[in-house]
Each structure stands twice: as C-alpha cells, then as structure tokens.
C-alpha atoms as a PDB file:
ATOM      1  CA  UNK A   1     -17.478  77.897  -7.297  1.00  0.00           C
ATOM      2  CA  UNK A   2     -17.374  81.410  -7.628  1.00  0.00           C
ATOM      3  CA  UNK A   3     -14.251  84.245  -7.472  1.00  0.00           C
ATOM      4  CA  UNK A   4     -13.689  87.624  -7.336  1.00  0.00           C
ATOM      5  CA  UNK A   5     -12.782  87.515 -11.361  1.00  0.00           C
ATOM      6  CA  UNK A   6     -15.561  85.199 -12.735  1.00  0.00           C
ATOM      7  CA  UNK A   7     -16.676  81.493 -11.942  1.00  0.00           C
ATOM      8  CA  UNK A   8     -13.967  79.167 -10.996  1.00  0.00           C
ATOM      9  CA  UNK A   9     -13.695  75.668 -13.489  1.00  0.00           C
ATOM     10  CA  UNK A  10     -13.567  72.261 -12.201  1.00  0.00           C
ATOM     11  CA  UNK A  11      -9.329  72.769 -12.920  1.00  0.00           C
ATOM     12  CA  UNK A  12      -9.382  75.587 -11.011  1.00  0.00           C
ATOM     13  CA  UNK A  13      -8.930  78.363 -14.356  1.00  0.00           C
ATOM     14  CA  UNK A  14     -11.257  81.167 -13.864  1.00  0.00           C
ATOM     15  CA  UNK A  15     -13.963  82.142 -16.267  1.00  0.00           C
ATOM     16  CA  UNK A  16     -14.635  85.951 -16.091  1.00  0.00           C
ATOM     17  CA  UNK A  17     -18.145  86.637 -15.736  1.00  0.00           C
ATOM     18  CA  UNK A  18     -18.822  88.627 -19.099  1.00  0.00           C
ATOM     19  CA  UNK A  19     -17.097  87.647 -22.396  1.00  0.00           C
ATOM     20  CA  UNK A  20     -17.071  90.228 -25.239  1.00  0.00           C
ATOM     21  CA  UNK A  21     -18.580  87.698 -28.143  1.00  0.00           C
ATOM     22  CA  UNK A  22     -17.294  88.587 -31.484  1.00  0.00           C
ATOM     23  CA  UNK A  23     -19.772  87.219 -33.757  1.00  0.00           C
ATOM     24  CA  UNK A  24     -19.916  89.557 -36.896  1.00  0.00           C
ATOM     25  CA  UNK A  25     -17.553  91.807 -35.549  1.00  0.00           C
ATOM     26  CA  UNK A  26     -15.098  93.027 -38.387  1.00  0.00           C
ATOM     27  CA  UNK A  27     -13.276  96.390 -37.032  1.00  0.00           C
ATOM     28  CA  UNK A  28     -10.365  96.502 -34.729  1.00  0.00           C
ATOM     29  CA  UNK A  29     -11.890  99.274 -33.064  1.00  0.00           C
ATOM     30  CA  UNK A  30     -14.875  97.381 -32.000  1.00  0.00           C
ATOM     31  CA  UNK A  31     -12.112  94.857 -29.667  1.00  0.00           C
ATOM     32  CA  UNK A  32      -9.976  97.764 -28.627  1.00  0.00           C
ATOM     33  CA  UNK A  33     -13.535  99.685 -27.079  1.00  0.00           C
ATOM     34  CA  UNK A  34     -14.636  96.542 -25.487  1.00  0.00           C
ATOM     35  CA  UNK A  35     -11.083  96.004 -23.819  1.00  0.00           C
ATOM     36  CA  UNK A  36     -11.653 100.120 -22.973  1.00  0.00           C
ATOM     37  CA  UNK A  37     -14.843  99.418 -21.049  1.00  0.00           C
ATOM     38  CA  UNK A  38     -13.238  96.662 -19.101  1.00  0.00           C
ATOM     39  CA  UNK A  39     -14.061  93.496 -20.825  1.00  0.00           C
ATOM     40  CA  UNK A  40     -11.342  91.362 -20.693  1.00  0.00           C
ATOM     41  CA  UNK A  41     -12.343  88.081 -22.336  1.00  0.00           C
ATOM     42  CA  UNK A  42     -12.719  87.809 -25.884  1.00  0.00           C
ATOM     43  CA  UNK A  43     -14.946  85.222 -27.539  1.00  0.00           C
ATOM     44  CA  UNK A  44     -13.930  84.615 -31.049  1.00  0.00           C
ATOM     45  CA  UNK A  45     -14.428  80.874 -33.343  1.00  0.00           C
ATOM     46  CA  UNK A  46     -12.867  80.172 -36.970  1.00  0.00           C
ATOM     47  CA  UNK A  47     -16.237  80.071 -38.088  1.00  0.00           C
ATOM     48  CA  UNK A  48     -16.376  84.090 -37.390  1.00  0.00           C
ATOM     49  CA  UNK A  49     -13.364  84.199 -39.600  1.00  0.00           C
ATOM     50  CA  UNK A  50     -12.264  87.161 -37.954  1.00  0.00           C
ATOM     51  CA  UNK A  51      -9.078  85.896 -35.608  1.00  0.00           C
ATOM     52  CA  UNK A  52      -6.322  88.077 -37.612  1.00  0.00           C
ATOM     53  CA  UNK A  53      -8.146  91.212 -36.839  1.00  0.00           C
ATOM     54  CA  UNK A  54      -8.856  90.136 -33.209  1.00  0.00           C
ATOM     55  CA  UNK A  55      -5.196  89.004 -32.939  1.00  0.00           C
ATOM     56  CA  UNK A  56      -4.072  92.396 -34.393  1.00  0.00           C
ATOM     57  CA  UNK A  57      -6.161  94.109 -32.036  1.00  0.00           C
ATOM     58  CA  UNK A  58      -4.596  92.236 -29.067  1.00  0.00           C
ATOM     59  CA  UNK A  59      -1.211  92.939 -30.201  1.00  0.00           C
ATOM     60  CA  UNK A  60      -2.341  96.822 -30.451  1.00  0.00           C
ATOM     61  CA  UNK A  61      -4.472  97.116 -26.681  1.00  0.00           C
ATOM     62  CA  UNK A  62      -1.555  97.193 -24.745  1.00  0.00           C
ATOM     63  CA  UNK A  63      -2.963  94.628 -22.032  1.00  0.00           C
ATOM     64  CA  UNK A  64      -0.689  92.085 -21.048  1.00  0.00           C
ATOM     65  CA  UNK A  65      -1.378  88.584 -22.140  1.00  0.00           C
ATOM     66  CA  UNK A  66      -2.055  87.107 -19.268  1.00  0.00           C
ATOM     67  CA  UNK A  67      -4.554  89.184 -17.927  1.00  0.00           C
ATOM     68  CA  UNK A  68      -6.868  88.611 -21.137  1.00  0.00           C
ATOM     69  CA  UNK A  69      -8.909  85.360 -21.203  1.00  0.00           C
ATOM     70  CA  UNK A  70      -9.311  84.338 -25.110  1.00  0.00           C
ATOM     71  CA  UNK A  71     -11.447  81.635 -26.153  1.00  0.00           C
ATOM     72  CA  UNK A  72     -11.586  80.225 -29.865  1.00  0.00           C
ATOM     73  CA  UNK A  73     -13.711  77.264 -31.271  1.00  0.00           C
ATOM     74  CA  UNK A  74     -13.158  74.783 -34.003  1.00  0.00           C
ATOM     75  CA  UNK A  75     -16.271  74.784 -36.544  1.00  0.00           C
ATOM     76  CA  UNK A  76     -17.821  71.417 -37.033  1.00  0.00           C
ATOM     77  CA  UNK A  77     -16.505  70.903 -40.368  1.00  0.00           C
ATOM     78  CA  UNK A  78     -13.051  70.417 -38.979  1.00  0.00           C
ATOM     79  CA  UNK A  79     -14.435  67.441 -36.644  1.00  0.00           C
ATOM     80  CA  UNK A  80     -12.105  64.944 -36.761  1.00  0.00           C
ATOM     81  CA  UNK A  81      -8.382  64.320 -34.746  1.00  0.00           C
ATOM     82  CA  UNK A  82      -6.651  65.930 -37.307  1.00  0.00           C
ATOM     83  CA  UNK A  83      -8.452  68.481 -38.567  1.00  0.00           C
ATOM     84  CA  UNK A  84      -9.542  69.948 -34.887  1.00  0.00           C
ATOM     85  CA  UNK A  85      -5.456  70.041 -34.515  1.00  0.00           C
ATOM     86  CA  UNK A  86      -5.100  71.569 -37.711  1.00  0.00           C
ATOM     87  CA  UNK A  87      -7.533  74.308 -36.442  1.00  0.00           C
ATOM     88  CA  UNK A  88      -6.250  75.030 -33.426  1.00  0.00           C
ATOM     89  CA  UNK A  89      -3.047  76.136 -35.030  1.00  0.00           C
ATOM     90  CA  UNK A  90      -4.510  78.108 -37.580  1.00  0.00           C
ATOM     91  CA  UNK A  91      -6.205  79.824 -34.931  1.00  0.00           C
ATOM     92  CA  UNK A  92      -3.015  80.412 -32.754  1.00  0.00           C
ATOM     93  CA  UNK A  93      -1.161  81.655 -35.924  1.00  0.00           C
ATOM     94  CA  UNK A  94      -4.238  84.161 -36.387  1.00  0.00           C
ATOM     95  CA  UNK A  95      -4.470  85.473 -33.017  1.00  0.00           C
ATOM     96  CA  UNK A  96      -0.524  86.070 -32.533  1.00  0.00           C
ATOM     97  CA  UNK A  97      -0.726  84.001 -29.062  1.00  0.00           C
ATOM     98  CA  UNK A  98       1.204  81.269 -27.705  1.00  0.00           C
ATOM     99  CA  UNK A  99      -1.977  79.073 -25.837  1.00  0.00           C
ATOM    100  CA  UNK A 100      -5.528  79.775 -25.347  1.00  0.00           C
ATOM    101  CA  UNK A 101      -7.571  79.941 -22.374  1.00  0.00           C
ATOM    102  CA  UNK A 102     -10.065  78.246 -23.754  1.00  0.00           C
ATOM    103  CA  UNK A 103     -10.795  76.105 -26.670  1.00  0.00           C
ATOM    104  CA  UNK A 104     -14.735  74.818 -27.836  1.00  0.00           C
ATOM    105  CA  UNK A 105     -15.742  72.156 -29.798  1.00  0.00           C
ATOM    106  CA  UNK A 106     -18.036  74.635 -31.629  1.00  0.00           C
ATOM    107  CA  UNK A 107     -21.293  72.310 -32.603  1.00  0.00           C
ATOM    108  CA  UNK A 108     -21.880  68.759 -32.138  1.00  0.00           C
ATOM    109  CA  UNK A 109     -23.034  68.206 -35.808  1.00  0.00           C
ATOM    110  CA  UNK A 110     -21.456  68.400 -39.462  1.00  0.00           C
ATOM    111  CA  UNK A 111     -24.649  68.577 -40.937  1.00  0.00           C
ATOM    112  CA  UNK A 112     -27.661  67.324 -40.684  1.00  0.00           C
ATOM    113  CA  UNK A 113     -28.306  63.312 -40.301  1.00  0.00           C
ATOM    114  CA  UNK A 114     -24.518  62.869 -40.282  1.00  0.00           C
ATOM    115  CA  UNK A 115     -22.831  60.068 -38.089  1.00  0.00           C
ATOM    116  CA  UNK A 116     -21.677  62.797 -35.833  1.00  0.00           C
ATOM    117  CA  UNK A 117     -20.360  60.480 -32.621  1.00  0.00           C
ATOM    118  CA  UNK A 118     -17.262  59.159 -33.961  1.00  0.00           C
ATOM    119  CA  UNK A 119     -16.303  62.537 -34.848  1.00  0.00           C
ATOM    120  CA  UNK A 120     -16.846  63.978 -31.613  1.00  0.00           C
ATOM    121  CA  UNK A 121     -14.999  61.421 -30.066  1.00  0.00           C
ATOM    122  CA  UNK A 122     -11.742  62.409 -32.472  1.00  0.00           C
ATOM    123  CA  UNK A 123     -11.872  66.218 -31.564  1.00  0.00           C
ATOM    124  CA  UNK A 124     -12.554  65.480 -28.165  1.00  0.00           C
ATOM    125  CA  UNK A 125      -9.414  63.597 -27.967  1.00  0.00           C
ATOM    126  CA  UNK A 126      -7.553  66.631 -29.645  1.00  0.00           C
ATOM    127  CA  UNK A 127      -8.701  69.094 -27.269  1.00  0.00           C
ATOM    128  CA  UNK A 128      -7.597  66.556 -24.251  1.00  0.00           C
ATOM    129  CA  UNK A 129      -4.331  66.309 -25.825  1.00  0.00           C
ATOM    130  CA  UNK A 130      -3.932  70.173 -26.339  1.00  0.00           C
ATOM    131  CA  UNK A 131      -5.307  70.291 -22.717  1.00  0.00           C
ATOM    132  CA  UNK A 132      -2.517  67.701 -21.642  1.00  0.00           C
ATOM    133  CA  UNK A 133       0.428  69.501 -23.885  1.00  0.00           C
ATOM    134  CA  UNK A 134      -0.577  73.097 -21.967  1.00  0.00           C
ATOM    135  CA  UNK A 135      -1.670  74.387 -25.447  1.00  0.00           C
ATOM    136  CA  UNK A 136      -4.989  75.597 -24.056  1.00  0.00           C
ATOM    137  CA  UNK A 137      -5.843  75.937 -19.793  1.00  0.00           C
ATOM    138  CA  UNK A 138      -9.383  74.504 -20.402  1.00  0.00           C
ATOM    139  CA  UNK A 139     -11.412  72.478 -22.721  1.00  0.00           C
ATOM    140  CA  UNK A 140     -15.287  72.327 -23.413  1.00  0.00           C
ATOM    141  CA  UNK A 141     -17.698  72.407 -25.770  1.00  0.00           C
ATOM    142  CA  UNK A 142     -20.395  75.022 -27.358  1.00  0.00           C
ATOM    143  CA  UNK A 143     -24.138  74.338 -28.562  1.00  0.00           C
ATOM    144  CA  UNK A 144     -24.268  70.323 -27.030  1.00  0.00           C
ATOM    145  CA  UNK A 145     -27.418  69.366 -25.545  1.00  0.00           C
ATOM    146  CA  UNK A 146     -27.590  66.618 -23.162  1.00  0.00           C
ATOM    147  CA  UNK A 147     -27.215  63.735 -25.220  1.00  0.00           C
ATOM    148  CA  UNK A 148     -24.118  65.078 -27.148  1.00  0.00           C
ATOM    149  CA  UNK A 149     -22.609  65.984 -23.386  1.00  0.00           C
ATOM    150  CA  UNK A 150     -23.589  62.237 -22.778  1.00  0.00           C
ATOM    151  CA  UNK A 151     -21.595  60.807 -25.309  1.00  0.00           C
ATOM    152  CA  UNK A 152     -18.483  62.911 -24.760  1.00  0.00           C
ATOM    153  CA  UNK A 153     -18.377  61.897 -21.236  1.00  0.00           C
ATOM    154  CA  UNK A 154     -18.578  58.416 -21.971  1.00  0.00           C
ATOM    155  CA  UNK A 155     -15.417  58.236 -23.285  1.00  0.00           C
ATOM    156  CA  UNK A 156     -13.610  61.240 -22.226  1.00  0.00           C
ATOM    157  CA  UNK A 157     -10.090  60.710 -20.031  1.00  0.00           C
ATOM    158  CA  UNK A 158     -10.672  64.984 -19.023  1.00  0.00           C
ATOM    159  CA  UNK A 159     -14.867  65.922 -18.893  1.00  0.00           C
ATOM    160  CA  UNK A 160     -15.806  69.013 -20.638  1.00  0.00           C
ATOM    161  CA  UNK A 161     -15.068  71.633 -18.217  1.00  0.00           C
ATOM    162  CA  UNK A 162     -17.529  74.321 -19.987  1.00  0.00           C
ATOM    163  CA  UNK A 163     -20.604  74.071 -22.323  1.00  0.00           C
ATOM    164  CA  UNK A 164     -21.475  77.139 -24.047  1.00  0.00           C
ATOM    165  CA  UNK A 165     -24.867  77.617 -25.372  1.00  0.00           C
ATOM    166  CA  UNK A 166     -27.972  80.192 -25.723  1.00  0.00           C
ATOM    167  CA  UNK A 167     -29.413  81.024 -23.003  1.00  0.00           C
ATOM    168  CA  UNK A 168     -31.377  83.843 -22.107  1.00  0.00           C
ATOM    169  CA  UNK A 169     -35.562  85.280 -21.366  1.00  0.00           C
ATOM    170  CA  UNK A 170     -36.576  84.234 -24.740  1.00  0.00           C
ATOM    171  CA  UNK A 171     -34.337  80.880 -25.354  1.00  0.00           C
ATOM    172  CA  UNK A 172     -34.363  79.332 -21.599  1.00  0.00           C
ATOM    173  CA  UNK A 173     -32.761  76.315 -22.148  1.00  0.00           C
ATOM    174  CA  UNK A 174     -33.218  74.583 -18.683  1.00  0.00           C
ATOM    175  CA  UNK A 175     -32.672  70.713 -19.333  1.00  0.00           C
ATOM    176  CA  UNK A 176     -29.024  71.129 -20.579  1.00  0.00           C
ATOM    177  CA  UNK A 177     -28.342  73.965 -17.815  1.00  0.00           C
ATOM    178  CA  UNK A 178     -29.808  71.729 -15.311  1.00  0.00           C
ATOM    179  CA  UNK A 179     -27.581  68.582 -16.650  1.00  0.00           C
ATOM    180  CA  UNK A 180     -24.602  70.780 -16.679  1.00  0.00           C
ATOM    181  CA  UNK A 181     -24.855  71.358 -13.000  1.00  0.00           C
ATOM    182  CA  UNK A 182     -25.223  67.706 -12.143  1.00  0.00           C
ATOM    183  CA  UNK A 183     -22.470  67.009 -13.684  1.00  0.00           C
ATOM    184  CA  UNK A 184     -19.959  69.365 -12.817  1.00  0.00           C
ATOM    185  CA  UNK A 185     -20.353  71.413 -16.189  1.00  0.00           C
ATOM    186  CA  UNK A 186     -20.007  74.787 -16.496  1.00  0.00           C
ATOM    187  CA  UNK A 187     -22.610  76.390 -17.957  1.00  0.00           C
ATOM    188  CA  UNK A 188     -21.256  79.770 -19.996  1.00  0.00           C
ATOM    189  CA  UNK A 189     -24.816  81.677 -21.423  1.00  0.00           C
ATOM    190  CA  UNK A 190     -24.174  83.008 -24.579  1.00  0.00           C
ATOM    191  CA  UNK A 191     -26.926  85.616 -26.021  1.00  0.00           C
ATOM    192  CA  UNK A 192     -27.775  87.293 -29.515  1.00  0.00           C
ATOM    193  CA  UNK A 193     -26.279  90.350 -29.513  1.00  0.00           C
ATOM    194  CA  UNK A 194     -29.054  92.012 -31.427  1.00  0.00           C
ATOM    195  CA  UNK A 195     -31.866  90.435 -28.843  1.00  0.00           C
ATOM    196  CA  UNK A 196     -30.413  91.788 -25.321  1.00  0.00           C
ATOM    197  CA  UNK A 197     -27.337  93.594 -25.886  1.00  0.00           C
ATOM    198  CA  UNK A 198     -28.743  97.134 -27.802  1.00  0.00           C
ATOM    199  CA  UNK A 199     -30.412  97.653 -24.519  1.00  0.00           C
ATOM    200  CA  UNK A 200     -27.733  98.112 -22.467  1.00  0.00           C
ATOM    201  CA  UNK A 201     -24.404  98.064 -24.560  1.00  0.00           C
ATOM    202  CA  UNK A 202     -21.820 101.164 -23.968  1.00  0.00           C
ATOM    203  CA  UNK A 203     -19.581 100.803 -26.678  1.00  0.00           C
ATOM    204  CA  UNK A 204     -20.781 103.057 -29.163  1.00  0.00           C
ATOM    205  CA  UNK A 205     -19.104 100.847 -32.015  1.00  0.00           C
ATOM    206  CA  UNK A 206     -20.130  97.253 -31.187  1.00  0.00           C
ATOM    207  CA  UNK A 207     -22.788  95.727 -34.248  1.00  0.00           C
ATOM    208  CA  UNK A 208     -25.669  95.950 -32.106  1.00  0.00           C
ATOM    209  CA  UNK A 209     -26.517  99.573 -32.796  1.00  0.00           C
ATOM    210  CA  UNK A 210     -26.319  98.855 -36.362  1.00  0.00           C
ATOM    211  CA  UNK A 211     -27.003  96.057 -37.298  1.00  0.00           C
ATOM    212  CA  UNK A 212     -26.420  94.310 -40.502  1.00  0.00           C
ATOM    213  CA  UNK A 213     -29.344  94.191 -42.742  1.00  0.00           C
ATOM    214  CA  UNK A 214     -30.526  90.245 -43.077  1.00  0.00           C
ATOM    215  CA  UNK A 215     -33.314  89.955 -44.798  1.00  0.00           C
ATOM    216  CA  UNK A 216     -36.243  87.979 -44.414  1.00  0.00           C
END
C-alpha cells in the first residue's frame, strides 16, 4: 500500500520513499544538507560507525523528532540475543533518540561457512521484543535472500516487515524482490551511491562527488 509520505508497512508505519543512506558519510554537514533538500529519513548501521555524528546532526537540524524516520542496523558480528540488544542501545545512546523507526538485522552471515541460523533466530527474537517493548515502530532485515527470509519466517511470532537490499539497472535482484511481494515483505532498494547517485545528487557535499580513493 502506498501514501502520500512513502509506502505504507504491513503495521501500518510509513516508509518515506527516499532514504538519505549514510554509508561513508563522516561530516555533519553532509546530514544537515540532505535534511535541507527535503530528505527526511536517515539510513545509518553501527557498521558505518558514524551514529554520534548523525545523532549530533539531528540534535543540530532543528526538525522535530517525529517527523524524521531513522533507521539503524545491527552488524552481523553482534548476532546473537544479547549482543543485537546490546547494539541497539549503543546505537540509541549514539544517536541521542529515545526509539527508532526502524531497526535491520544488517546481514544474514558472520562470516563465511558459519552456522548462521541459530543466530538469526536470537536477533530476530531481539528485534520482536524491541518491536513488542515500543523501542523501535518496525522491524526487518537488510541483504537476506530468499532462503535467509525463509528461515526467519519459520519461526518468527512478528514477520519481517522490510528487507533491504541492492537493487538497481546493474544489480536487478528479481527472485528476492519477487519473494518479498508474495509474502507481504517490503522491499526497500538500496543503491551504491557512487553507481547512480553522482548523476543526479543536489547536495553539493554528499561523498558521491568525491569519492574516496579505493584502490584496485
């Protein structure tokens, strides 16, 4: 279902449309222009271990909380009950803010071969308790293909209400969009800043008009 604001989740929270992704963003000034232009969702994770100076840059914006829609994620070494709750609260203490709007299981594995199912299970039954508790309005997960949705909704008392992955011309992943959708998933596109946004981006301090170097 769609809204004015954005697309409306199975709980009824709505998702604004466009989310201002903060992946290697490390200036204040880069949040406060996006807020400028109008964005007003803000995509940050632990793993960008940049939450203080997004939270500092909320505090400074002037925008009332509760028309700003923040997501966070917990990295996938913090899988696990306790260490996904551990996470969380780091990343409230970062960002200065009492709940989030939405909260990601940020990648399905630890590492590479690991026995990653009984871990999902545990975080997944975090996030449903933090759901319960009112600590965050929605729950869902980032990066999951099919079979890692599969196994989460096998189990799960609340389904993941959003799955967050690459999507885009170049990276078209239809199966798990197309599994989302029959299931009542959300599917949120997320794209490399460098590969789309340069193109079309307006705020003249955002990463994508200069880059980092990375080499080869």
């Amino acid at each position: 279902m769609i809204s004015e604001k954005g697309f409306v989740l199975e709980n009824g929270t709505e998702l604004p449309f466009l989310g201002f992704g903060t992946w290697l963003v490390k200036e204040e000034k880069i949040i406060l222009d996006a807020l400028a232009s109008g964005y007003r969702h803000i995509d940050t994770a632990r793993r960008y271990e940049n939450e203080k100076m997004v939270g500092n840059a909320l505090r400074q914006c002037g925008i009332p909380r509760r028309e700003l829609f923040l997501t966070s994620k917990v990295w996938k070494t913090d899988l696990g009950y306790d260490k996904t709750m551990a996470s969380f609260e780091a990343s409230l203490k970062d960002l200065q803010v009492q709940y989030l709007d939405l909260f990601l299981i940020h990648w399905p594995l630890p590492f590479p071969g690991a026995d990653w199912k009984p871990l999902v299970t545990e975080s997944w039954k975090a996030l449903e308790r933090l759901y319960d508790e009112g600590a965050v309005r929605a729950i869902g997960v980032c990066n999951f293909l099919p079979q890692h949705l599969l196994h989460v909704l096998k189990t799960a008392n609340t389904a993941p209400m959003i799955d967050q992955f690459e999507f885009h011309p170049g990276y078209p992943q239809y199966e798990t969009l197309q599994f989302c959708q029959s299931r009542g998933i959300q599917a949120e596109a997320k794209v490399r800043r460098k590969s789309v946004c340069a193109s079309a981006c307006k705020i003249t301090s955002c990463p994508c008009r200069n880059p980092p170097h990375r080499s080869a």
